[in-house]
N, C-alpha and C. Protein backbone atom coordinates (compact mmCIF):
# COMPACT_ATOMS: atom_id res chain seq x y z
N UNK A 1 -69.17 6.13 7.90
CA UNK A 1 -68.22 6.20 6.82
C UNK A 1 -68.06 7.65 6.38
N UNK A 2 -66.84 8.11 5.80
CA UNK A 2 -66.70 9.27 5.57
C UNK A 2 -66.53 9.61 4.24
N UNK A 3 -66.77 10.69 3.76
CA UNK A 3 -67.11 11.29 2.68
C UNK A 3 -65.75 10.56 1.07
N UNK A 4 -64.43 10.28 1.84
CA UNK A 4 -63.60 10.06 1.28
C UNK A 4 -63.61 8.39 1.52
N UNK A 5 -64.38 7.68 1.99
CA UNK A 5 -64.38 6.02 1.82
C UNK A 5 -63.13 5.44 2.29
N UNK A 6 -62.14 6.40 3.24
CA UNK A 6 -61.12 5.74 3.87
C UNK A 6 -61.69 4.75 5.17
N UNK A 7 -62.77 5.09 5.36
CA UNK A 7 -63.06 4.14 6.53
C UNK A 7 -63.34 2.65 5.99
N UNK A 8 -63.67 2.52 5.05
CA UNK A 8 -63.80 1.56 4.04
C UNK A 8 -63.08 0.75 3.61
N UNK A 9 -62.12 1.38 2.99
CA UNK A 9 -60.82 0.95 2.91
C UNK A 9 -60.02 0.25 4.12
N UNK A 10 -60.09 0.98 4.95
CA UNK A 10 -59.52 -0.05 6.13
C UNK A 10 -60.26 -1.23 6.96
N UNK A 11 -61.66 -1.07 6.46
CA UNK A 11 -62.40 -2.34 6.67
C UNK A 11 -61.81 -3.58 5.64
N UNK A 12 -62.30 -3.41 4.64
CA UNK A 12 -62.06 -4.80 3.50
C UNK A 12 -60.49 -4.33 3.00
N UNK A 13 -59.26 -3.68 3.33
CA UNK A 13 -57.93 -4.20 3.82
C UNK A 13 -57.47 -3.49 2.18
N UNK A 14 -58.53 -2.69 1.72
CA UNK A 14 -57.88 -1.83 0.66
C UNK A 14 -57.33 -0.84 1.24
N UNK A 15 -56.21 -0.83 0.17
CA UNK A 15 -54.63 0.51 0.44
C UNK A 15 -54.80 1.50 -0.64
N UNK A 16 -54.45 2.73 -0.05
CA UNK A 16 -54.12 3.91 -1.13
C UNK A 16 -52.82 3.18 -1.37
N UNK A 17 -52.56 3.87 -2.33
CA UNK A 17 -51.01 3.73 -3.11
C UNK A 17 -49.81 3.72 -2.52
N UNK A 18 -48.34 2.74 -3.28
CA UNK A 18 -47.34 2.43 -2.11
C UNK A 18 -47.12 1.50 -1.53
N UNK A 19 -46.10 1.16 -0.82
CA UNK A 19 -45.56 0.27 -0.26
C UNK A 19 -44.88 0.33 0.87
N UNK A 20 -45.76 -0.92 1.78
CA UNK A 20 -45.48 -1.48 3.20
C UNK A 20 -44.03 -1.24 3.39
N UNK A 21 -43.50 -1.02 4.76
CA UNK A 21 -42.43 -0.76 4.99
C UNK A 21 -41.58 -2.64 4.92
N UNK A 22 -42.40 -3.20 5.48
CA UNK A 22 -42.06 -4.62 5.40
C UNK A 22 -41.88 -5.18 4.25
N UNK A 23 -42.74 -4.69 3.18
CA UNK A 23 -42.65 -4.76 1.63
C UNK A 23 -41.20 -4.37 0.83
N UNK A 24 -40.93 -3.32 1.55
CA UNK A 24 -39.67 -2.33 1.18
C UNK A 24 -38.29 -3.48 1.51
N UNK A 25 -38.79 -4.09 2.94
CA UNK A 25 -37.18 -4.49 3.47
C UNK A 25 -37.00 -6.21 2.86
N UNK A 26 -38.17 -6.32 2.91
CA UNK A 26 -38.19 -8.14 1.86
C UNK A 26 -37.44 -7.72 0.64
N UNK A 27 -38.34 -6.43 -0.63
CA UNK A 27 -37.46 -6.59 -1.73
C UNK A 27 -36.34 -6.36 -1.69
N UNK A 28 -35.54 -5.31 -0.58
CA UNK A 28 -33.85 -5.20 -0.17
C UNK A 28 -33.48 -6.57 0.18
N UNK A 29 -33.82 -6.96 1.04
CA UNK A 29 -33.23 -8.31 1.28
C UNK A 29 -33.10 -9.29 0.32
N UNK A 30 -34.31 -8.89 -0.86
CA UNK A 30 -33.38 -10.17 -1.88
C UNK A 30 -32.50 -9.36 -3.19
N UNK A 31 -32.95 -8.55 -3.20
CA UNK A 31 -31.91 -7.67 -3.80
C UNK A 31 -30.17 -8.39 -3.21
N UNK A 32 -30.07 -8.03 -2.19
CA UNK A 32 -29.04 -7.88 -1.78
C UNK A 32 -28.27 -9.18 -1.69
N UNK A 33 -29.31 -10.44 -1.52
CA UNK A 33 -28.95 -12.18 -1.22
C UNK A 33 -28.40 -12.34 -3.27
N UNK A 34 -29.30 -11.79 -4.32
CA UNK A 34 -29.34 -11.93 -5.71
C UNK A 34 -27.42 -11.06 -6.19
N UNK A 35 -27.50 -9.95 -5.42
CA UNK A 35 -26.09 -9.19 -5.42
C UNK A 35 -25.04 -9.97 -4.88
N UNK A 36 -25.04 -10.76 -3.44
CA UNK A 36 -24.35 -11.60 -2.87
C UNK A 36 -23.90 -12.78 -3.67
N UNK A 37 -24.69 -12.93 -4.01
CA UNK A 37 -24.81 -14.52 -5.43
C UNK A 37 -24.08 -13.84 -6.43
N UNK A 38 -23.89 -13.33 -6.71
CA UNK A 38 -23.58 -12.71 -8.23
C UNK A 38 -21.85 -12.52 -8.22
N UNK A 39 -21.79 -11.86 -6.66
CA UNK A 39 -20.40 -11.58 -6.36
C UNK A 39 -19.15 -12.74 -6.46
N UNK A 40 -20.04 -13.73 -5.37
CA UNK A 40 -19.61 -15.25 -5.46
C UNK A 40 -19.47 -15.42 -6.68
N UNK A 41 -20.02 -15.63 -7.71
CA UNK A 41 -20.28 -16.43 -9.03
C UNK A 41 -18.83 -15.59 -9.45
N UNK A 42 -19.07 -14.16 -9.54
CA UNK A 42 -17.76 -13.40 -9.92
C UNK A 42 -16.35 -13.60 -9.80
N UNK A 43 -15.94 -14.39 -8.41
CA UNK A 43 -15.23 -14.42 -7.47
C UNK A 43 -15.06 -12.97 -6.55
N UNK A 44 -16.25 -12.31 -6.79
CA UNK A 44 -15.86 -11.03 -5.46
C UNK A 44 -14.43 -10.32 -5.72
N UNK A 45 -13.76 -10.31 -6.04
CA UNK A 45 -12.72 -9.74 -5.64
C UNK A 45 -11.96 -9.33 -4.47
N UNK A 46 -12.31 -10.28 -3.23
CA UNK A 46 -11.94 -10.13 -2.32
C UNK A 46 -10.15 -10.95 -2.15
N UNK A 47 -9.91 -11.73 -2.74
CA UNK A 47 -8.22 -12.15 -2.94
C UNK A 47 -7.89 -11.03 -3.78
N UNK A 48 -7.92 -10.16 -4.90
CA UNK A 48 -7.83 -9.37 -5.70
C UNK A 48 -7.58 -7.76 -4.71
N UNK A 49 -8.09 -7.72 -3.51
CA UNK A 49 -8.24 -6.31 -3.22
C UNK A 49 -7.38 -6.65 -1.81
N UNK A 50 -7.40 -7.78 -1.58
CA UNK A 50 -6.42 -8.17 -0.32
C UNK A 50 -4.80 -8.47 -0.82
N UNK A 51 -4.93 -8.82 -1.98
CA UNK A 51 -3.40 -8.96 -2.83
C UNK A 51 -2.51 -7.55 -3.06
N UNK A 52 -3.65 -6.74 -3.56
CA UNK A 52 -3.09 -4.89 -3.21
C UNK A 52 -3.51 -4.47 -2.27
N UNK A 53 -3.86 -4.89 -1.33
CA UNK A 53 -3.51 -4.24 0.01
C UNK A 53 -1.90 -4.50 0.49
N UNK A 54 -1.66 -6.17 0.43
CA UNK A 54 -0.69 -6.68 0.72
C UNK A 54 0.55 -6.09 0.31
N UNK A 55 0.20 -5.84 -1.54
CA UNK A 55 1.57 -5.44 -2.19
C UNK A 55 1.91 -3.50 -2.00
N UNK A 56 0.89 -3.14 -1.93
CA UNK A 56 1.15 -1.52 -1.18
C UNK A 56 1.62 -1.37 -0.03
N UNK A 57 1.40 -2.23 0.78
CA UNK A 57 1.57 -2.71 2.18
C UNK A 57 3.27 -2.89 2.26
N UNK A 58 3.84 -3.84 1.62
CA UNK A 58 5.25 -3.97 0.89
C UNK A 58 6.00 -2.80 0.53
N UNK A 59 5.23 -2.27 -0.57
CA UNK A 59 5.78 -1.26 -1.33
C UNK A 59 6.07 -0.08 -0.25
N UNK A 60 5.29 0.27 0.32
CA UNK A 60 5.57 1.20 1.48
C UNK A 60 6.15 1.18 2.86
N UNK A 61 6.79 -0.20 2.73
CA UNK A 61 7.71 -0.61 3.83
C UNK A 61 9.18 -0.32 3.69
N UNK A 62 8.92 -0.84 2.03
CA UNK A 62 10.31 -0.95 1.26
C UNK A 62 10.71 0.83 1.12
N UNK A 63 9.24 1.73 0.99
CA UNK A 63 9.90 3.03 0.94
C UNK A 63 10.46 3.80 2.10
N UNK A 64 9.41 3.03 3.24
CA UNK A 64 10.16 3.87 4.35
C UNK A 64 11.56 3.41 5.03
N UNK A 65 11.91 1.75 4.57
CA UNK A 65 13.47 1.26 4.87
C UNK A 65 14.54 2.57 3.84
N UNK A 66 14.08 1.97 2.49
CA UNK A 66 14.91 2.77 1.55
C UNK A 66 15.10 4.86 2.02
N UNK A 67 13.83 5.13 2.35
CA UNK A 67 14.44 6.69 2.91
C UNK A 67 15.04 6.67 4.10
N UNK A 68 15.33 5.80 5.04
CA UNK A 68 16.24 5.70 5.84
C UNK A 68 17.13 4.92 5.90
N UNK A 69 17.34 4.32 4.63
CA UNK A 69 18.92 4.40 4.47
C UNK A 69 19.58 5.31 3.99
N UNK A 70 18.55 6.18 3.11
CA UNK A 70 19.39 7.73 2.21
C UNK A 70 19.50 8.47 3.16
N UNK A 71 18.74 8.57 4.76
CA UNK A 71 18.39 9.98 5.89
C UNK A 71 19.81 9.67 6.78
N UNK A 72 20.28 8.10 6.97
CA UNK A 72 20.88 7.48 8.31
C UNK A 72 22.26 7.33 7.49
N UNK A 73 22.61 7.55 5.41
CA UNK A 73 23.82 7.27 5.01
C UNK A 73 24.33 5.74 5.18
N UNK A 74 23.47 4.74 5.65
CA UNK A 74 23.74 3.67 5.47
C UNK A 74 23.29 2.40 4.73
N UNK A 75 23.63 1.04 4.42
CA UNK A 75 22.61 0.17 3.43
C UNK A 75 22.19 -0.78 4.36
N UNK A 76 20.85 -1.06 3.88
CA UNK A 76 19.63 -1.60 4.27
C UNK A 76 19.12 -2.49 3.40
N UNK A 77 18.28 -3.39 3.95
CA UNK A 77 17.57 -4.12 2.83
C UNK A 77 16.69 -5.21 3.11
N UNK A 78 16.14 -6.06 2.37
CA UNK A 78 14.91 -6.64 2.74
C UNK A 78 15.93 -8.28 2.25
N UNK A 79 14.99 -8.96 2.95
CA UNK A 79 15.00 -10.77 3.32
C UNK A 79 13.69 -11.00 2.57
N UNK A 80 13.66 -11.96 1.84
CA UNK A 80 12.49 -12.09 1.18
C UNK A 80 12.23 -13.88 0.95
N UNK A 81 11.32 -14.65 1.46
CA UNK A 81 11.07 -15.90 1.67
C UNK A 81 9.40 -16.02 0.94
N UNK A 82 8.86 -17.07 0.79
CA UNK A 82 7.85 -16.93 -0.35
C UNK A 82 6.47 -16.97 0.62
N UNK A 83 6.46 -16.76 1.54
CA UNK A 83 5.29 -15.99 2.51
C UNK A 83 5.50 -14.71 3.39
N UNK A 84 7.01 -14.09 3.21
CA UNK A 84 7.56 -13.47 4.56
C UNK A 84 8.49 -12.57 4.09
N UNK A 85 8.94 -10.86 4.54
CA UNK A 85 9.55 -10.37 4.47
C UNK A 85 9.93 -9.44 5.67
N UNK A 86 11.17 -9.40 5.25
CA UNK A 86 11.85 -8.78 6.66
C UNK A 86 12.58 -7.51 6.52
N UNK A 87 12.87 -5.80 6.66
CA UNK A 87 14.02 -5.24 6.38
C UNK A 87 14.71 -5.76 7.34
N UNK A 88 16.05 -5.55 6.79
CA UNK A 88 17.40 -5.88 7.43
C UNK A 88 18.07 -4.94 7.24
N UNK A 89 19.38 -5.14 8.58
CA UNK A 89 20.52 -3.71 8.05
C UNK A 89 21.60 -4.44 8.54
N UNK A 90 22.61 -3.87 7.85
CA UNK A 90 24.04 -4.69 8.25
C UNK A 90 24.81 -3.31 9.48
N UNK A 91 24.97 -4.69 10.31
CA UNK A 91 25.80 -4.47 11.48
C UNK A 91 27.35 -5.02 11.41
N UNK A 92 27.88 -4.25 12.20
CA UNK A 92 29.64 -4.92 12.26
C UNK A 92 29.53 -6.43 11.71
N UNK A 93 28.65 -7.36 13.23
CA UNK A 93 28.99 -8.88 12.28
C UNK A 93 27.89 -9.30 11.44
N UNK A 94 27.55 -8.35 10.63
CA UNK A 94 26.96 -8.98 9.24
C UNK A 94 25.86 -8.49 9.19
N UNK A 95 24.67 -9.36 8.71
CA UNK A 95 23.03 -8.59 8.49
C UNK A 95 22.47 -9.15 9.13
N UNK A 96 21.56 -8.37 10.17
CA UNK A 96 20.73 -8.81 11.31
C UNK A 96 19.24 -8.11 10.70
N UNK A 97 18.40 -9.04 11.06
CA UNK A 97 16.77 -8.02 10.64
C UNK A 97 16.57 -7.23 11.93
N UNK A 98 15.88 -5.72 11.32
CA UNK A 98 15.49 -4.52 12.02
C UNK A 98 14.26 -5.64 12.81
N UNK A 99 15.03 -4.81 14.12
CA UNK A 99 13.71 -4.97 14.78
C UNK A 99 13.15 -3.73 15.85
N UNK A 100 12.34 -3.58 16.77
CA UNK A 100 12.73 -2.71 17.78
C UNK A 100 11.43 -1.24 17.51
N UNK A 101 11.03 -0.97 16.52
CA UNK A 101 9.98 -0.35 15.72
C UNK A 101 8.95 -1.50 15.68
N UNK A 102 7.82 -1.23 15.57
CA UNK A 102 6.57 -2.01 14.55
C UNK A 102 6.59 -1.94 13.28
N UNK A 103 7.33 -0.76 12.84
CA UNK A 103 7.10 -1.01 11.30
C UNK A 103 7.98 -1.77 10.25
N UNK A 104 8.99 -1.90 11.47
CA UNK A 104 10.44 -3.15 10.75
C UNK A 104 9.83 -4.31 10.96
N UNK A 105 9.03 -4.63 11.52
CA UNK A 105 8.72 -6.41 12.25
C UNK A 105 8.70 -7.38 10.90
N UNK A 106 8.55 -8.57 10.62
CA UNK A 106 8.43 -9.81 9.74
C UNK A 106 6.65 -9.39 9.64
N UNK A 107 6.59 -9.55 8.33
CA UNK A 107 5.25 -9.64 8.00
C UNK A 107 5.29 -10.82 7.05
N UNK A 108 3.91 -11.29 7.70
CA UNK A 108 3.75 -13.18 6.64
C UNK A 108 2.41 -12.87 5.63
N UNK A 109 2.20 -13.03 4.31
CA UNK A 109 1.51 -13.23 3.76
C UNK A 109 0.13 -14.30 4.31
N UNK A 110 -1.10 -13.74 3.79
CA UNK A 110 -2.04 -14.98 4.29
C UNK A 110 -1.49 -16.40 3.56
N UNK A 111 -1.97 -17.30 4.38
CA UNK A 111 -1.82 -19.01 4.19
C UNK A 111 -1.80 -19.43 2.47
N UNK A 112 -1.21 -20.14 1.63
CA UNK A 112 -0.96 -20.31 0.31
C UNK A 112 -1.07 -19.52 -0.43
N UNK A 113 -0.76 -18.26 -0.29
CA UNK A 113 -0.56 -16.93 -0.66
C UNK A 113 1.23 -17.25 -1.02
N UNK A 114 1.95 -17.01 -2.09
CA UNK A 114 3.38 -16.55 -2.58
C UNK A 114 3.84 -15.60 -3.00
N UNK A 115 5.14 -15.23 -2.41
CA UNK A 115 6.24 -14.49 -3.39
C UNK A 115 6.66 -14.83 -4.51
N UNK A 116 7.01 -14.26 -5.29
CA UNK A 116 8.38 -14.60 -6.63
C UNK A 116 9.29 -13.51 -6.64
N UNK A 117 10.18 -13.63 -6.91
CA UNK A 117 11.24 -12.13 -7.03
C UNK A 117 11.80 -12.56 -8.41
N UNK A 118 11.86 -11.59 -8.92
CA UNK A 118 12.48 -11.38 -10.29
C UNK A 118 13.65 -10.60 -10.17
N UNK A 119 15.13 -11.53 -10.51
CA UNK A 119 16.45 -10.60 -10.61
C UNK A 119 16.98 -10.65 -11.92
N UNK A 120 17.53 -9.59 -12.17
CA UNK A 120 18.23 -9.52 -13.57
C UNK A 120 17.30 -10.90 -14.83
N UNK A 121 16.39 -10.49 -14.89
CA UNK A 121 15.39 -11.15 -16.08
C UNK A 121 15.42 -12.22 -15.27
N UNK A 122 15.39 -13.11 -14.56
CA UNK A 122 14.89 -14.26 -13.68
C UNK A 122 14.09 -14.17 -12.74
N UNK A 123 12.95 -15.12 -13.08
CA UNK A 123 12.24 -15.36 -11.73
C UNK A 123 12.52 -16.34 -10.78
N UNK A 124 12.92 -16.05 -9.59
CA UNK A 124 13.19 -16.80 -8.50
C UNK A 124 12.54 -17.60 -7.56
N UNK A 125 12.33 -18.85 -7.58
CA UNK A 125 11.86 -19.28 -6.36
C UNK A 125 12.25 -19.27 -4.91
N UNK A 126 11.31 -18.23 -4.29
CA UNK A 126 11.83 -17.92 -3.05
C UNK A 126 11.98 -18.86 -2.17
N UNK A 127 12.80 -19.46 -0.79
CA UNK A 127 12.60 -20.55 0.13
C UNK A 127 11.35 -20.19 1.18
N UNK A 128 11.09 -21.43 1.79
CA UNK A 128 10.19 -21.20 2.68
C UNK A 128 10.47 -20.47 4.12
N UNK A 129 11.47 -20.63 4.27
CA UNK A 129 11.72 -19.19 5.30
C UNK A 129 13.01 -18.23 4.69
N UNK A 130 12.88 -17.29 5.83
CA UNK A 130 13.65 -16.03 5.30
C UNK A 130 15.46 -15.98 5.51
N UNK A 131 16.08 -16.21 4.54
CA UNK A 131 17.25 -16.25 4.54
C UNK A 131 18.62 -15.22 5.26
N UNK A 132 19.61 -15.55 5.80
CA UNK A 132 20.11 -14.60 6.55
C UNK A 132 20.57 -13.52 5.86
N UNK A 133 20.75 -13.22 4.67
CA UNK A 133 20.98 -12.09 4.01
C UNK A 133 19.80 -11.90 3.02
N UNK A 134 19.60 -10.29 2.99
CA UNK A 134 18.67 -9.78 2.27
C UNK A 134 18.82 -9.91 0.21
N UNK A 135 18.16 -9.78 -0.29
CA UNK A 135 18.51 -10.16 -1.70
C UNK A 135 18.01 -8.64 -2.33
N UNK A 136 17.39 -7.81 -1.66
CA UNK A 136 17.27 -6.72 -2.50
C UNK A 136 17.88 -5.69 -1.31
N UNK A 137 19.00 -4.28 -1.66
CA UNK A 137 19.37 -3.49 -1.06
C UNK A 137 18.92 -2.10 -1.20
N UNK A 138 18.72 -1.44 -0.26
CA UNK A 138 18.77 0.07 -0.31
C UNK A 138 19.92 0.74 -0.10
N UNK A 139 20.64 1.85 -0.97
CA UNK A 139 21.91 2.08 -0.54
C UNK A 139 22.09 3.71 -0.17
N UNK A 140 22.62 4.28 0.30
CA UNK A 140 22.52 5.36 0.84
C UNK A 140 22.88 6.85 0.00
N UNK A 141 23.10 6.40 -1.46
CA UNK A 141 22.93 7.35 -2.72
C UNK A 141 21.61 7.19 -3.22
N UNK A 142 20.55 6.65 -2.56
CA UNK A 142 19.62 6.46 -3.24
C UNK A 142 18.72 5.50 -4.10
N UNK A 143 19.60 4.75 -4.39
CA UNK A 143 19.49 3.37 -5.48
C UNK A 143 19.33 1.95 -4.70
N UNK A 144 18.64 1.33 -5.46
CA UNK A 144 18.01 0.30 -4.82
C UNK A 144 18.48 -0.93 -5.53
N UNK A 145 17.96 -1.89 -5.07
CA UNK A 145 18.63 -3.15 -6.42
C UNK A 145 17.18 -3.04 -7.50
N UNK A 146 17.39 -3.02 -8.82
CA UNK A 146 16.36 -3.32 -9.43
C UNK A 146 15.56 -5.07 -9.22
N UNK A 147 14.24 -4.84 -9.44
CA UNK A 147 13.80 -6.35 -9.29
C UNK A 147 12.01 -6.02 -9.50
N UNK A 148 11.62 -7.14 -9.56
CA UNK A 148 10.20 -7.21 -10.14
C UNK A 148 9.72 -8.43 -8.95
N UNK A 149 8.99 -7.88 -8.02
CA UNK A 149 8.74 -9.07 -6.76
C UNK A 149 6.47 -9.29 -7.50
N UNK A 150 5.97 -10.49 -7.49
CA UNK A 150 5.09 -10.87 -8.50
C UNK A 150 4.43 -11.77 -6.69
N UNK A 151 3.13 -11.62 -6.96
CA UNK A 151 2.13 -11.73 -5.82
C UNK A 151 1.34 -12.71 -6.19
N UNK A 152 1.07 -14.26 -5.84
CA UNK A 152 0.74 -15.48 -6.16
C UNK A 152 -0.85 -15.40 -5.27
N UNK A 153 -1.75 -15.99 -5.99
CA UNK A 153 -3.17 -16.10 -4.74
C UNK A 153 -3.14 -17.39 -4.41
N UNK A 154 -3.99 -18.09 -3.91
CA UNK A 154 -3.81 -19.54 -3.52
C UNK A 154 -4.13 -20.46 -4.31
N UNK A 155 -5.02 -20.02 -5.80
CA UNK A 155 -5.28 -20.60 -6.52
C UNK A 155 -3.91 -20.45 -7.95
N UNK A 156 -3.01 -20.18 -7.50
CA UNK A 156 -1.78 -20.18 -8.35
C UNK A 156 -1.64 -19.08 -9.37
N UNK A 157 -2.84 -18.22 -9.06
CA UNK A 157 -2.67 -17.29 -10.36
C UNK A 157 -2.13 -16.05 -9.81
N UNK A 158 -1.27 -15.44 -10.92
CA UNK A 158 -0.38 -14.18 -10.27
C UNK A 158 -1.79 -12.75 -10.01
N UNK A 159 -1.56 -12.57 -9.08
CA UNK A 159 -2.48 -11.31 -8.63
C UNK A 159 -2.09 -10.01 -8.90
N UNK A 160 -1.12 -9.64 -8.17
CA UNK A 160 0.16 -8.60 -8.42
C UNK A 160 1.56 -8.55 -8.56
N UNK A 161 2.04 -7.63 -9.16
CA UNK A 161 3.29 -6.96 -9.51
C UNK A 161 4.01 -6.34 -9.12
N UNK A 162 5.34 -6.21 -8.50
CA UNK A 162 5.56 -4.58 -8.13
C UNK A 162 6.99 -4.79 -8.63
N UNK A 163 7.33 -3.41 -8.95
CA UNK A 163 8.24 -3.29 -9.97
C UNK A 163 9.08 -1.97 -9.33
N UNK A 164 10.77 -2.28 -9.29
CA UNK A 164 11.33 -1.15 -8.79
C UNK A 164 12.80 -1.37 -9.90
N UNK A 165 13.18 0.35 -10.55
CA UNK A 165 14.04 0.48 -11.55
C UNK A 165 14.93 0.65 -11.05
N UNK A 166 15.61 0.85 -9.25
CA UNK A 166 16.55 0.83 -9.16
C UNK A 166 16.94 2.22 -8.56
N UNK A 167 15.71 3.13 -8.52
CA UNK A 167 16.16 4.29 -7.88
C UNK A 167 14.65 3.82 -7.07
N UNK A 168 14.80 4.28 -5.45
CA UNK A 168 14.46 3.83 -4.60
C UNK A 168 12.73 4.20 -4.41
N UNK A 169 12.72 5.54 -5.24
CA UNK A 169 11.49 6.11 -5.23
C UNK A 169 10.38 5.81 -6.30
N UNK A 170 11.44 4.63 -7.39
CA UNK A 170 10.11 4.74 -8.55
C UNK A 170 9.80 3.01 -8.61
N UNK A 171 8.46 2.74 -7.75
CA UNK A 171 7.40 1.41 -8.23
C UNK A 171 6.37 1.32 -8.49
N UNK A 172 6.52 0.39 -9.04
CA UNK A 172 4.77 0.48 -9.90
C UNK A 172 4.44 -0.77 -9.42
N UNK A 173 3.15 -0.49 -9.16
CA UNK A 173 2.16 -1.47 -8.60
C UNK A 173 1.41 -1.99 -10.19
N UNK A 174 1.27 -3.40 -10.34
CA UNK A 174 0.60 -3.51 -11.16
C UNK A 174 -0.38 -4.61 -11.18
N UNK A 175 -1.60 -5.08 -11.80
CA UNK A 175 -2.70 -5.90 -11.66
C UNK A 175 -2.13 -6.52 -12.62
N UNK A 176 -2.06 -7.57 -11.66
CA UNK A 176 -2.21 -9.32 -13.15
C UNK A 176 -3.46 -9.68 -13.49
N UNK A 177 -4.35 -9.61 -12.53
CA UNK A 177 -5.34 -10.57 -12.85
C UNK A 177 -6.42 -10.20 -13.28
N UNK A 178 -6.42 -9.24 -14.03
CA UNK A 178 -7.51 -8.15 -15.08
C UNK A 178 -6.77 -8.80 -16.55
């Protein structure tokens, strides 16, 4: 045995001070199962952070249709159905949806996920598919149709907002469900 009684110590299974590495990853692991639980109980915010993904996602579709209708001098505009939106542009015989890009394509909301569009102080119930003419326009001075399009989760409660005054560049994203 040595002068410092470590040999000792590792006989009868006494420890200097500290903690086992295995010690370390048990209390993380329930740490983290107690954090997991908590989130759940919360609802996570995972419909909440996928609802503004979705509606930025929108919002920045609608900006890059709308600056190319002000760049190309022509009007443009979106199809809007209560899972689905489309830009569109009018051709000789009428309004056909952009296609031909990836960033024009139909995008569908996840499964019992809704639209609402708000026109001139009304909220609209959108149809279940996307109608042959668009209901909001981009026009090639700049101006947009005003409207307030409102982001449904599956549990019926409004998530998000987005809000455009009519000039093509100003929306506001906004949280309902705070």
């Amino acid at each position: 045995m040595s002068a410092t009684g470590s040999t000792e110590a590792r006989i009868f299974g006494h420890r200097s001070g500290g903690f086992s590495l295995l010690e370390l990853l048990v209390a993380m692991a329930i740490a983290a199962a107690l954090v997991g639980v908590a989130m759940l109980a919360a609802g996570g915010g995972i419909g909440e952070r996928r609802g503004e993904q979705e509606m930025q996602r929108l919002s920045a579709l609608m900006q890059l249709v709308c600056d190319r209708a002000l760049i190309e001098g022509r009007v443009l505009g979106f199809a809007l159905s209560s899972r689905h939106f489309q830009p569109y542009e009018l051709a000789v015989d009428g309004w056909r949806p952009m296609v031909g890009e990836a960033a024009y394509r139909s995008a569908a909301l996840p499964e019992r996920w809704e639209l609402r569009l708000g026109l001139e102080g009304a909220m609209l119930k959108l149809p279940d598919s996307l109608p042959l003419e668009p209901q909001l326009l981009c026009l090639p001075d700049g101006q947009s149709t005003p409207f307030r399009l409102a982001l449904y989760g599956p549990d019926g409660q409004g998530l998000w907002r987005l809000r455009g005054d009519g000039s093509h560049r100003r929306r506001v994203l906004e949280d309902l469900s705070s």
